[in-house]
PDB file of N, CA and C in Angstrom:
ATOM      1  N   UNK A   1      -9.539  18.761  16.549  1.00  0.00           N
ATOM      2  CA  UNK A   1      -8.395  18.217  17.248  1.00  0.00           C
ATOM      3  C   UNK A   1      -7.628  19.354  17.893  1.00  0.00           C
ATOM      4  N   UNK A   2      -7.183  18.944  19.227  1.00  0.00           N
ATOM      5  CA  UNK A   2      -6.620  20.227  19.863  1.00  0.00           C
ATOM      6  C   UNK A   2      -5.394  20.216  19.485  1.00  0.00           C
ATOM      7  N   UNK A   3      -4.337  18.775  19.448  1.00  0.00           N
ATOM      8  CA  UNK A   3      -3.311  18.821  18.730  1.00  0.00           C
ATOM      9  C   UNK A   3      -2.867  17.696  18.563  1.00  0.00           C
ATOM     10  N   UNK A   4      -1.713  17.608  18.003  1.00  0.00           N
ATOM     11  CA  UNK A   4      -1.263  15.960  16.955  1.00  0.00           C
ATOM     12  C   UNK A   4       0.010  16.212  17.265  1.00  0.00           C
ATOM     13  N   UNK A   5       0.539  15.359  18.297  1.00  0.00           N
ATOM     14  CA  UNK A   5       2.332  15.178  18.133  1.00  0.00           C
ATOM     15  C   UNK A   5       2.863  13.980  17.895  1.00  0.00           C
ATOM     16  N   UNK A   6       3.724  14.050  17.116  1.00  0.00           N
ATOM     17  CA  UNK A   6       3.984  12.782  16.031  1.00  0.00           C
ATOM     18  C   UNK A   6       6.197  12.758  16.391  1.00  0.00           C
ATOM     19  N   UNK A   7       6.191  11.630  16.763  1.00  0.00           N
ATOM     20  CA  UNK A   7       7.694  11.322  16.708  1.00  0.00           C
ATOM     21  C   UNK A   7       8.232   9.889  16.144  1.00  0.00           C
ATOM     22  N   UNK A   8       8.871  10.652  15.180  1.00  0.00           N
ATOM     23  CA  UNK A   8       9.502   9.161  14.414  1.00  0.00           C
ATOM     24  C   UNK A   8      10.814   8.494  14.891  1.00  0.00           C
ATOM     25  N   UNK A   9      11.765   7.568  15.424  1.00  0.00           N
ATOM     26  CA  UNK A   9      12.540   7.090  15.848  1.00  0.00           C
ATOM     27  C   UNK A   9      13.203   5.739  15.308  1.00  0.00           C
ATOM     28  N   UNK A  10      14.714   5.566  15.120  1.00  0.00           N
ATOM     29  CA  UNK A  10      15.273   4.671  14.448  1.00  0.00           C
ATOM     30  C   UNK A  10      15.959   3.503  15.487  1.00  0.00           C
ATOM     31  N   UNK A  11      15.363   2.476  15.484  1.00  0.00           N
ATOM     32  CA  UNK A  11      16.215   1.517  16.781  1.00  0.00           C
ATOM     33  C   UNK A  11      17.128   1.226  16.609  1.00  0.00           C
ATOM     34  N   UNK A  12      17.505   1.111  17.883  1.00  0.00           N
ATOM     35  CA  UNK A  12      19.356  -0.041  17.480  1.00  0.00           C
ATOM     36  C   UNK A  12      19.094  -1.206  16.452  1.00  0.00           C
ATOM     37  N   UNK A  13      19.427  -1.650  14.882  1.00  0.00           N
ATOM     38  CA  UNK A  13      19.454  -2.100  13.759  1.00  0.00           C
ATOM     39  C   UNK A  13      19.739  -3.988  14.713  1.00  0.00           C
ATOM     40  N   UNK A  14      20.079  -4.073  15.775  1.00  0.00           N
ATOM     41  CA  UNK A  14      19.794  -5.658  16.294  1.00  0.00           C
ATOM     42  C   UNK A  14      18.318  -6.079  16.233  1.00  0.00           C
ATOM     43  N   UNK A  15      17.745  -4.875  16.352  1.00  0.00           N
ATOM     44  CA  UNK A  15      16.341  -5.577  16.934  1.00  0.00           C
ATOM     45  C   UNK A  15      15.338  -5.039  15.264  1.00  0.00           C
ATOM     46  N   UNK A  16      14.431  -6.547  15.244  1.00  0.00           N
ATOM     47  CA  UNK A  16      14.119  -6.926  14.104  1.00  0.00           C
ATOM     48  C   UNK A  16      12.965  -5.597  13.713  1.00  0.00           C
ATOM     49  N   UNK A  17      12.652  -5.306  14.553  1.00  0.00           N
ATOM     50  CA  UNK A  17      11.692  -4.213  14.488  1.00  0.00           C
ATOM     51  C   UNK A  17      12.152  -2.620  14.536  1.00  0.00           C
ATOM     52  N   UNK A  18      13.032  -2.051  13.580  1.00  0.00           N
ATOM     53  CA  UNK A  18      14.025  -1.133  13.581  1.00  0.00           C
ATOM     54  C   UNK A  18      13.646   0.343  13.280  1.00  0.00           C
ATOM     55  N   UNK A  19      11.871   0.351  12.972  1.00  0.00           N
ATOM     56  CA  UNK A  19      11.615   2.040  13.194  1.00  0.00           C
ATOM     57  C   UNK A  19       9.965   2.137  13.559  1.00  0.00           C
ATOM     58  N   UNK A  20      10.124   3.356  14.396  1.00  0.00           N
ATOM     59  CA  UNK A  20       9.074   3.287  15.215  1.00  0.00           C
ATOM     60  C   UNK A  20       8.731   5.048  15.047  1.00  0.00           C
ATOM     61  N   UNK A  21       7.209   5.173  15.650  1.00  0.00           N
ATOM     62  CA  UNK A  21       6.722   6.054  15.398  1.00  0.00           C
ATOM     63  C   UNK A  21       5.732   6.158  16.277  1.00  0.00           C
ATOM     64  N   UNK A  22       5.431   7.910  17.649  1.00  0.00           N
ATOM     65  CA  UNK A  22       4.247   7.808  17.928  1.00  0.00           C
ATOM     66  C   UNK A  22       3.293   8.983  17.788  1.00  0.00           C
ATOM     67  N   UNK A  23       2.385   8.653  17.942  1.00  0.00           N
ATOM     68  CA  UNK A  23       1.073   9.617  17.834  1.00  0.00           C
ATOM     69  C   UNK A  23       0.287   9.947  18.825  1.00  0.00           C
ATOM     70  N   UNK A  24       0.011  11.174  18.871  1.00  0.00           N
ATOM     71  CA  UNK A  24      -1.090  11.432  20.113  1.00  0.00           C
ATOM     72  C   UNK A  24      -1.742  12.481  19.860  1.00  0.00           C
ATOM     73  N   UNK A  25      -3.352  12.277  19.721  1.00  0.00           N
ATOM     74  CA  UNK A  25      -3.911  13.105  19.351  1.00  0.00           C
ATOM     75  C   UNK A  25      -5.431  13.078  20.918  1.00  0.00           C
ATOM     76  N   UNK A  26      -4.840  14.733  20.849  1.00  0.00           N
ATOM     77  CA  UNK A  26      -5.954  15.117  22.007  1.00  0.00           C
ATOM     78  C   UNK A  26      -7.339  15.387  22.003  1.00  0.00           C
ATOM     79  N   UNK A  27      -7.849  14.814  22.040  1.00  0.00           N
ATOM     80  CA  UNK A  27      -9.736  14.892  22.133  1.00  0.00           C
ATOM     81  C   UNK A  27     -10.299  15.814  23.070  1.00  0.00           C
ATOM     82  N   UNK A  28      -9.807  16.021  24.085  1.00  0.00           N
ATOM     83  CA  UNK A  28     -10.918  16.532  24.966  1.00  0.00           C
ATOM     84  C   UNK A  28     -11.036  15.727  26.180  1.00  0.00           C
ATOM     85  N   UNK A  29     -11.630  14.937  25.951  1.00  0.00           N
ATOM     86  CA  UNK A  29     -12.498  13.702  27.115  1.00  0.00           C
ATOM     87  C   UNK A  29     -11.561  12.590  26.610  1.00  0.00           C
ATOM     88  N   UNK A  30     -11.979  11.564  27.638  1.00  0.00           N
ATOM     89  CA  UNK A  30     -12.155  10.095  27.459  1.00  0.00           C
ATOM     90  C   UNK A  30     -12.712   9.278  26.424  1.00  0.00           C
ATOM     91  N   UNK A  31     -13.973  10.102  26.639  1.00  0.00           N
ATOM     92  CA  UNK A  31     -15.743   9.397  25.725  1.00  0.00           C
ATOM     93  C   UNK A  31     -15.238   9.574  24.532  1.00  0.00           C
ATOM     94  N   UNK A  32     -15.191  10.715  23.908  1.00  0.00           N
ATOM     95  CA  UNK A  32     -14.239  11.547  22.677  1.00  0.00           C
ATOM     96  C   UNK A  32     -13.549  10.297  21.962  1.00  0.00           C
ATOM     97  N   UNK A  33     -12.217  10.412  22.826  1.00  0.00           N
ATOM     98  CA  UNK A  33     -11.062   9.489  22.330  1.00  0.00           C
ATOM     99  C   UNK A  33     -11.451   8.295  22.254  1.00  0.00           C
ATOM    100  N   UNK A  34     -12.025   7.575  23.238  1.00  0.00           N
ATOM    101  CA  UNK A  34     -12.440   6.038  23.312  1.00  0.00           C
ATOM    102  C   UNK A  34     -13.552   6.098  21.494  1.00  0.00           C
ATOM    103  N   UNK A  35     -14.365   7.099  21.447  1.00  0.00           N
ATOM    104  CA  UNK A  35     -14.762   7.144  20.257  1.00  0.00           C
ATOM    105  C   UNK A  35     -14.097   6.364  18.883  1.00  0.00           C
ATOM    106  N   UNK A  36     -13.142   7.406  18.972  1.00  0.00           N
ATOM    107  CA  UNK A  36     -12.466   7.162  17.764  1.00  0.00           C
ATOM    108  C   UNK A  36     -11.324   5.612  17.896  1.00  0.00           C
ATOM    109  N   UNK A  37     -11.067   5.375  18.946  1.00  0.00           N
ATOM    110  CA  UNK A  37     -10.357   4.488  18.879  1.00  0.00           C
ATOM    111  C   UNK A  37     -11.370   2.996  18.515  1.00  0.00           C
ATOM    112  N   UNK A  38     -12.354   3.014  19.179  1.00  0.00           N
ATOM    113  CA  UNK A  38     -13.235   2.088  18.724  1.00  0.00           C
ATOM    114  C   UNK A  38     -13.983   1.972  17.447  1.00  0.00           C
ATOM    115  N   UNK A  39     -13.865   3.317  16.959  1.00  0.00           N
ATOM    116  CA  UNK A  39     -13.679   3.050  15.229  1.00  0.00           C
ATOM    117  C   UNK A  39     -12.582   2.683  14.729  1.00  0.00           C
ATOM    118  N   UNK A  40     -11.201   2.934  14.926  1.00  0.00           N
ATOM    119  CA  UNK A  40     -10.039   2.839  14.450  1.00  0.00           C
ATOM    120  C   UNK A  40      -9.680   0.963  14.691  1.00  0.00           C
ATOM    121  N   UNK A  41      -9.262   1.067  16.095  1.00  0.00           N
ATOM    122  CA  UNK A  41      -9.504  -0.217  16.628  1.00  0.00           C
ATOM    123  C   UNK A  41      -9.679  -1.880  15.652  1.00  0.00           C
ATOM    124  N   UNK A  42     -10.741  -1.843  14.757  1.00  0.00           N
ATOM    125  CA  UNK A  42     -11.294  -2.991  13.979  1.00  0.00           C
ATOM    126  C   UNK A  42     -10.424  -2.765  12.613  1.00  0.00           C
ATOM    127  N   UNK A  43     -10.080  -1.595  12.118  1.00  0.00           N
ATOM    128  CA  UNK A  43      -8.979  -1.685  11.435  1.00  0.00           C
ATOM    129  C   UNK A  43      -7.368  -2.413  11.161  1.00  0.00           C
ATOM    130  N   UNK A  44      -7.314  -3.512  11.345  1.00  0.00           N
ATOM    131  CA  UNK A  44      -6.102  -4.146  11.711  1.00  0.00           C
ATOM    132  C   UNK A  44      -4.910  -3.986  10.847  1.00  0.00           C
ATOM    133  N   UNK A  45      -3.467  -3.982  11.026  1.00  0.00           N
ATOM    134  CA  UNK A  45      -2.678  -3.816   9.974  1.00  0.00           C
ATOM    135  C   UNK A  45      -2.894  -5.132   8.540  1.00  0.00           C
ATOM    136  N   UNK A  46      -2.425  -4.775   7.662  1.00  0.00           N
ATOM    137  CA  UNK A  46      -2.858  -5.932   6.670  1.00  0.00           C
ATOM    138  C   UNK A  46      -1.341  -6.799   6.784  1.00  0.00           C
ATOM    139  N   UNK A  47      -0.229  -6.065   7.043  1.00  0.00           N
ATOM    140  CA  UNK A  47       0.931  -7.093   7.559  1.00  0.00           C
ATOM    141  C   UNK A  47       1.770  -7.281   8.932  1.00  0.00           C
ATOM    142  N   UNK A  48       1.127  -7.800   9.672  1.00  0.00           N
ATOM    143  CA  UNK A  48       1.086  -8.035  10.890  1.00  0.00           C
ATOM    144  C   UNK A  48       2.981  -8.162  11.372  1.00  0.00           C
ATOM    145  N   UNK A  49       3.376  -9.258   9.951  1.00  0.00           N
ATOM    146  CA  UNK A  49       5.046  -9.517  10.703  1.00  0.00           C
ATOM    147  C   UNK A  49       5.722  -8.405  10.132  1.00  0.00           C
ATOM    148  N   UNK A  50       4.939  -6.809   9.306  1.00  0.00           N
ATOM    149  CA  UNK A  50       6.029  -6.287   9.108  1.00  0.00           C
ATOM    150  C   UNK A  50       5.398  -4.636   9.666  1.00  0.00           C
ATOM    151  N   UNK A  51       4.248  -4.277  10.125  1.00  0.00           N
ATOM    152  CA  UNK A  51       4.031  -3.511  10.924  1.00  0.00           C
ATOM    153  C   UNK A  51       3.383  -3.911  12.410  1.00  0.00           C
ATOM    154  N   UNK A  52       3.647  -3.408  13.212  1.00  0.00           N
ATOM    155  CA  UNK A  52       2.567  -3.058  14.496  1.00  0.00           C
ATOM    156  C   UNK A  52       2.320  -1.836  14.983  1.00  0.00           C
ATOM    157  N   UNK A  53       1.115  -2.019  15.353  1.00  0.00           N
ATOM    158  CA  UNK A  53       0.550  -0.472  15.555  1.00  0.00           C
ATOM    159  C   UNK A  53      -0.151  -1.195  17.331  1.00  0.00           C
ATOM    160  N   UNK A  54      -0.032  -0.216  17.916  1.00  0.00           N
ATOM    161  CA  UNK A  54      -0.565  -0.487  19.334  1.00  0.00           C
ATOM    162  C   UNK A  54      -1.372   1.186  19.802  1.00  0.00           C
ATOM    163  N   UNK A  55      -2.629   0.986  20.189  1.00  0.00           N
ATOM    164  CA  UNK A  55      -3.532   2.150  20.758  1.00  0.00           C
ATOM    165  C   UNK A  55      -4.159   2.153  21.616  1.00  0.00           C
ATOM    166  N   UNK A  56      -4.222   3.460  22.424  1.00  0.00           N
ATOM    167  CA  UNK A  56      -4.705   3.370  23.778  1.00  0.00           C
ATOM    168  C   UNK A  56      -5.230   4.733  23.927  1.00  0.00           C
ATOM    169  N   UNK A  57      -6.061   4.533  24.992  1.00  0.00           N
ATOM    170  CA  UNK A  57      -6.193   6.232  25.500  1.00  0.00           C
ATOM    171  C   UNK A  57      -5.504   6.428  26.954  1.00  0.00           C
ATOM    172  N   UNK A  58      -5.703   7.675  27.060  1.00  0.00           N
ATOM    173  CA  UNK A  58      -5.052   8.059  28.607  1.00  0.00           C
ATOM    174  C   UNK A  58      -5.250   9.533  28.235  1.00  0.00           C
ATOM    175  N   UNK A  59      -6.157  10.125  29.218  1.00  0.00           N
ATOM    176  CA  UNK A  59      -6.444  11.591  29.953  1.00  0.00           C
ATOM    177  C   UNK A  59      -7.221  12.213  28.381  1.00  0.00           C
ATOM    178  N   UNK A  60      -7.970  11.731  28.011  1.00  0.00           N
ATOM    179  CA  UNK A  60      -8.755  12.191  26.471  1.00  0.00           C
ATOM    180  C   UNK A  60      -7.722  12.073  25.479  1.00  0.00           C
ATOM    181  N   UNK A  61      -6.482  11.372  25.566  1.00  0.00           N
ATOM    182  CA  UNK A  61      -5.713  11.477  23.869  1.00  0.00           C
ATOM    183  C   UNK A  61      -5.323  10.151  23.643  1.00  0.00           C
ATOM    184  N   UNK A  62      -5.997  10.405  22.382  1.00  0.00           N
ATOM    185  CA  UNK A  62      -5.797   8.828  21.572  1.00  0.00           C
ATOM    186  C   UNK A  62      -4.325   8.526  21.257  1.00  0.00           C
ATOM    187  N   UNK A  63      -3.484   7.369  21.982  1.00  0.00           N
ATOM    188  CA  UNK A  63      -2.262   7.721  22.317  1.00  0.00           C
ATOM    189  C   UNK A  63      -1.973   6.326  21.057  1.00  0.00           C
ATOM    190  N   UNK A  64      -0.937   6.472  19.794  1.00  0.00           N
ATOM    191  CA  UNK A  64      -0.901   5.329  19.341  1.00  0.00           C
ATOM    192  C   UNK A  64       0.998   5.024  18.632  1.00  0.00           C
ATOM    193  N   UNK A  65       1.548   3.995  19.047  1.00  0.00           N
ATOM    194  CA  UNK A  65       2.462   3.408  18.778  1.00  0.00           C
ATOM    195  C   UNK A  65       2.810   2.879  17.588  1.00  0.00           C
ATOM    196  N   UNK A  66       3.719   2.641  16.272  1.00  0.00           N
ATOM    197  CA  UNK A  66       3.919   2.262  15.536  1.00  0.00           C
ATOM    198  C   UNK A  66       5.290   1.414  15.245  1.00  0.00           C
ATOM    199  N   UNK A  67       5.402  -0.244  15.313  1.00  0.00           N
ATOM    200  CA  UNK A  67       6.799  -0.244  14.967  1.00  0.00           C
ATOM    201  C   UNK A  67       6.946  -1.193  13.400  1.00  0.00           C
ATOM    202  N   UNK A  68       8.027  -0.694  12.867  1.00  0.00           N
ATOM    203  CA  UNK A  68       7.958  -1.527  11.188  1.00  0.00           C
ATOM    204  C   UNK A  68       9.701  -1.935  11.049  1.00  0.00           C
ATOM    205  N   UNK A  69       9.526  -2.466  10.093  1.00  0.00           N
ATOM    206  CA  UNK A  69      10.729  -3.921   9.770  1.00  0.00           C
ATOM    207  C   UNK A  69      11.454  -2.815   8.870  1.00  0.00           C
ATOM    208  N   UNK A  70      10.888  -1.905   8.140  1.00  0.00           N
ATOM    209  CA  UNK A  70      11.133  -0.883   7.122  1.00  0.00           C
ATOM    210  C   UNK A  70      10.698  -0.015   7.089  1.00  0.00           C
ATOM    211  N   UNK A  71      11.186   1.501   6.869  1.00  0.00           N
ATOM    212  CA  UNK A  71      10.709   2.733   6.878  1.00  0.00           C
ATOM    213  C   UNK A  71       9.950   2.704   5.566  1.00  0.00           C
ATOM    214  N   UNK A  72       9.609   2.224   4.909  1.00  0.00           N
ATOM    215  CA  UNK A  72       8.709   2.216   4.135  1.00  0.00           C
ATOM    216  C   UNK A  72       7.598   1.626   4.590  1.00  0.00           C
ATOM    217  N   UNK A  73       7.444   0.628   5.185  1.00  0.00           N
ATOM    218  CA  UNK A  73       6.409   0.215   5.833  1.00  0.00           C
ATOM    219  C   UNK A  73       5.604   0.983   6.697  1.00  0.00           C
ATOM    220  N   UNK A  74       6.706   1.530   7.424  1.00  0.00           N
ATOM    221  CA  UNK A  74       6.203   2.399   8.575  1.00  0.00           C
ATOM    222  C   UNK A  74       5.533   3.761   7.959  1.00  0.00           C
ATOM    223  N   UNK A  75       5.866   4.066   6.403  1.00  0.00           N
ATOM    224  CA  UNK A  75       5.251   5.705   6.302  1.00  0.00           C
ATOM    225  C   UNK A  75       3.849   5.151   5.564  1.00  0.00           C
ATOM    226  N   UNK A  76       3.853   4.027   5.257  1.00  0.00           N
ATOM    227  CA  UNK A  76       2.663   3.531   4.642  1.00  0.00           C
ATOM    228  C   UNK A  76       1.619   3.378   5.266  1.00  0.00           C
ATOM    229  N   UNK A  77       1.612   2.377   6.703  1.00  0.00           N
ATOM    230  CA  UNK A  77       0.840   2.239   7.511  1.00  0.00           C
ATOM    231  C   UNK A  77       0.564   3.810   8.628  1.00  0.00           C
ATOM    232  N   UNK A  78       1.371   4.127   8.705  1.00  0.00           N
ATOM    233  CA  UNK A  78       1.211   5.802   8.987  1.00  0.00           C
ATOM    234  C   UNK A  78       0.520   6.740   8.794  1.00  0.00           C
ATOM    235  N   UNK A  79       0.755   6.986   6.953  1.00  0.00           N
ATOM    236  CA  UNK A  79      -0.112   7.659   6.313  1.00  0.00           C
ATOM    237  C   UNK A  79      -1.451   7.156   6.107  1.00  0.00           C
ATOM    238  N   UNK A  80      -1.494   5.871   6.020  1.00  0.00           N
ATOM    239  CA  UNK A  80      -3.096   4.840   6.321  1.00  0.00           C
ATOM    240  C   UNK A  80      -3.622   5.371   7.481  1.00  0.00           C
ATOM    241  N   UNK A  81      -2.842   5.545   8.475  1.00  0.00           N
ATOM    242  CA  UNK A  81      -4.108   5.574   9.413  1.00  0.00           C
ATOM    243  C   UNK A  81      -4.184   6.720   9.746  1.00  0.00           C
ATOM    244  N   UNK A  82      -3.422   7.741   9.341  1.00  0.00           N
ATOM    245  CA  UNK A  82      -3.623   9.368   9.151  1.00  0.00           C
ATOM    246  C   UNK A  82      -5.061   9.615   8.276  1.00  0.00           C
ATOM    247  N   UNK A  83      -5.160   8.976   7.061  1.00  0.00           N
ATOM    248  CA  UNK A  83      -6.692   8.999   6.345  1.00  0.00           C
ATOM    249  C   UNK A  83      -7.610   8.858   7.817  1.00  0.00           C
ATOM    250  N   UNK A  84      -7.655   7.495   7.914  1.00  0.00           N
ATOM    251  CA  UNK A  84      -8.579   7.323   8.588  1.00  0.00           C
ATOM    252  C   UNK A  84      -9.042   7.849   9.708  1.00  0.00           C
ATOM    253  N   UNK A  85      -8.141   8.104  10.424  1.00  0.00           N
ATOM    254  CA  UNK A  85      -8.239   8.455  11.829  1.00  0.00           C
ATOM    255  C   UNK A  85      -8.987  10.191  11.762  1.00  0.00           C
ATOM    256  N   UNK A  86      -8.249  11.111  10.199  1.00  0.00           N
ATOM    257  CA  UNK A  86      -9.164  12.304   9.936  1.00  0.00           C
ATOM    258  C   UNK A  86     -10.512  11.912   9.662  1.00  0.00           C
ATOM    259  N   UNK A  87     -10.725  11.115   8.688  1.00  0.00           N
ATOM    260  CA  UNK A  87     -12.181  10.242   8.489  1.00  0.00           C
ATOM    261  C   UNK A  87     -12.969  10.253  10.225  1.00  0.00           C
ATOM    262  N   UNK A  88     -12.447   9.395  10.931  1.00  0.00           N
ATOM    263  CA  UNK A  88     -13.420   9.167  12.232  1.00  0.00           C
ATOM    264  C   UNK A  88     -13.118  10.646  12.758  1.00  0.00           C
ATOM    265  N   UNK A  89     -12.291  11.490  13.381  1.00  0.00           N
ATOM    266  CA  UNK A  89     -12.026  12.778  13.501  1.00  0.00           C
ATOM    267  C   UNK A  89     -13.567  13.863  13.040  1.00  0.00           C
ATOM    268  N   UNK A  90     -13.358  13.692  11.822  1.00  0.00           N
ATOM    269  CA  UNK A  90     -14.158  14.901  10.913  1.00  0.00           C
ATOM    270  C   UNK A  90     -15.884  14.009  11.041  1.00  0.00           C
ATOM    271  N   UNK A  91     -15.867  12.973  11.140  1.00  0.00           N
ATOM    272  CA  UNK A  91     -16.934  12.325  11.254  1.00  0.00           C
ATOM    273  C   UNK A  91     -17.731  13.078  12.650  1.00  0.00           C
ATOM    274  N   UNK A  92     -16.846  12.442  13.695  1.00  0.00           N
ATOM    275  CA  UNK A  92     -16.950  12.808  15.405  1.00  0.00           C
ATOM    276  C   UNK A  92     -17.586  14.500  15.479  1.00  0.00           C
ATOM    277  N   UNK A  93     -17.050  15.139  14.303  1.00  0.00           N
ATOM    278  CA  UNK A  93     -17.246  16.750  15.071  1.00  0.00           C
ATOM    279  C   UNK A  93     -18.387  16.777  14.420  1.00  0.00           C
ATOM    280  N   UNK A  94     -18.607  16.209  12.979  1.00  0.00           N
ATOM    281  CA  UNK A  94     -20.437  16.476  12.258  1.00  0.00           C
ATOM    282  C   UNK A  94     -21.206  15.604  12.682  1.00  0.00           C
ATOM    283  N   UNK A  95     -21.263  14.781  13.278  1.00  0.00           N
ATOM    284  CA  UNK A  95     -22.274  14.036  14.139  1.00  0.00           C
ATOM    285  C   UNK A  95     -22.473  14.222  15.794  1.00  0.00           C
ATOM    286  N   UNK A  96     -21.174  13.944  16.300  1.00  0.00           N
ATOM    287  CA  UNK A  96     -21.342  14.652  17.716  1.00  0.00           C
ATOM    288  C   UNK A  96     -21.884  15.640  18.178  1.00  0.00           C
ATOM    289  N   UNK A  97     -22.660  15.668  19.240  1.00  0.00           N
ATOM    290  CA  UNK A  97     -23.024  16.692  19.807  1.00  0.00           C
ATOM    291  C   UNK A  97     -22.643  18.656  20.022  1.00  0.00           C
ATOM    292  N   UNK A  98     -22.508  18.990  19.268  1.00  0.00           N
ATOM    293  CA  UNK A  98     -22.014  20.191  19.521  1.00  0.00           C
ATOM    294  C   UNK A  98     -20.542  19.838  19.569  1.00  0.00           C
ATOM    295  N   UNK A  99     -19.635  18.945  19.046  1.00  0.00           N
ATOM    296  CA  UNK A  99     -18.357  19.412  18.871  1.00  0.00           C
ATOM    297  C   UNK A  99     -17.756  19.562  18.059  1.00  0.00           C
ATOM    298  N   UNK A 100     -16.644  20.553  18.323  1.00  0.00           N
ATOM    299  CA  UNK A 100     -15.581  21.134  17.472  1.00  0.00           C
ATOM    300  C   UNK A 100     -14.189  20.880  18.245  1.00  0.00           C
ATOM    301  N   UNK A 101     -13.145  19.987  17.317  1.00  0.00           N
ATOM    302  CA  UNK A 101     -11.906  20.072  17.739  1.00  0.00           C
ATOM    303  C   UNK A 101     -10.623  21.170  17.083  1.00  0.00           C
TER     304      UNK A 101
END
């Protein structure tokens, strides 16, 4: 991974969805990122009305959104997909072709 920038943020307390969090981690390529997101991807949150997670790519970095009802929610599903996402990550560089992030 070339790099990981991570910003956590607290909403105005009206809106039901009151902390948010994003991620962007740079691959390289497109192919790369689309990789991992299509592993990540089928992973769905297990509580839908109290996290959302939204992911995309753009210019090789797996670009991903987080919003939760509770900051506890939010460091849970967070740290969940921090496992995983090193999982497909560390996977990508020992199977892929000659890469190293």
């Amino acid at each position: 991974m070339d790099s990981i920038l991570s910003d956590v943020t607290l909403v105005s307390s009206s809106q039901p969805w009151e902390f948010s969090s994003d991620l962007e981690v740079d691959y390289g390529t497109d192919e790369y990122a689309h990789m991992v997101y299509s592993a990540l991807d089928v992973d769905k949150e297990l509580q839908p009305d109290k996290v959302k997670r939204q992911m995309s790519v753009s210019e090789g970095k797996l670009i991903v959104h987080f919003e939760a009802v509770e900051a506890r929610f939010l460091r849970a599903s967070y740290s969940s997909f921090l496992d995983i996402l090193t999982l497909a990550t560390k996977t990508l560089e020992e199977f892929g072709p000659g890469l190293k992030f």
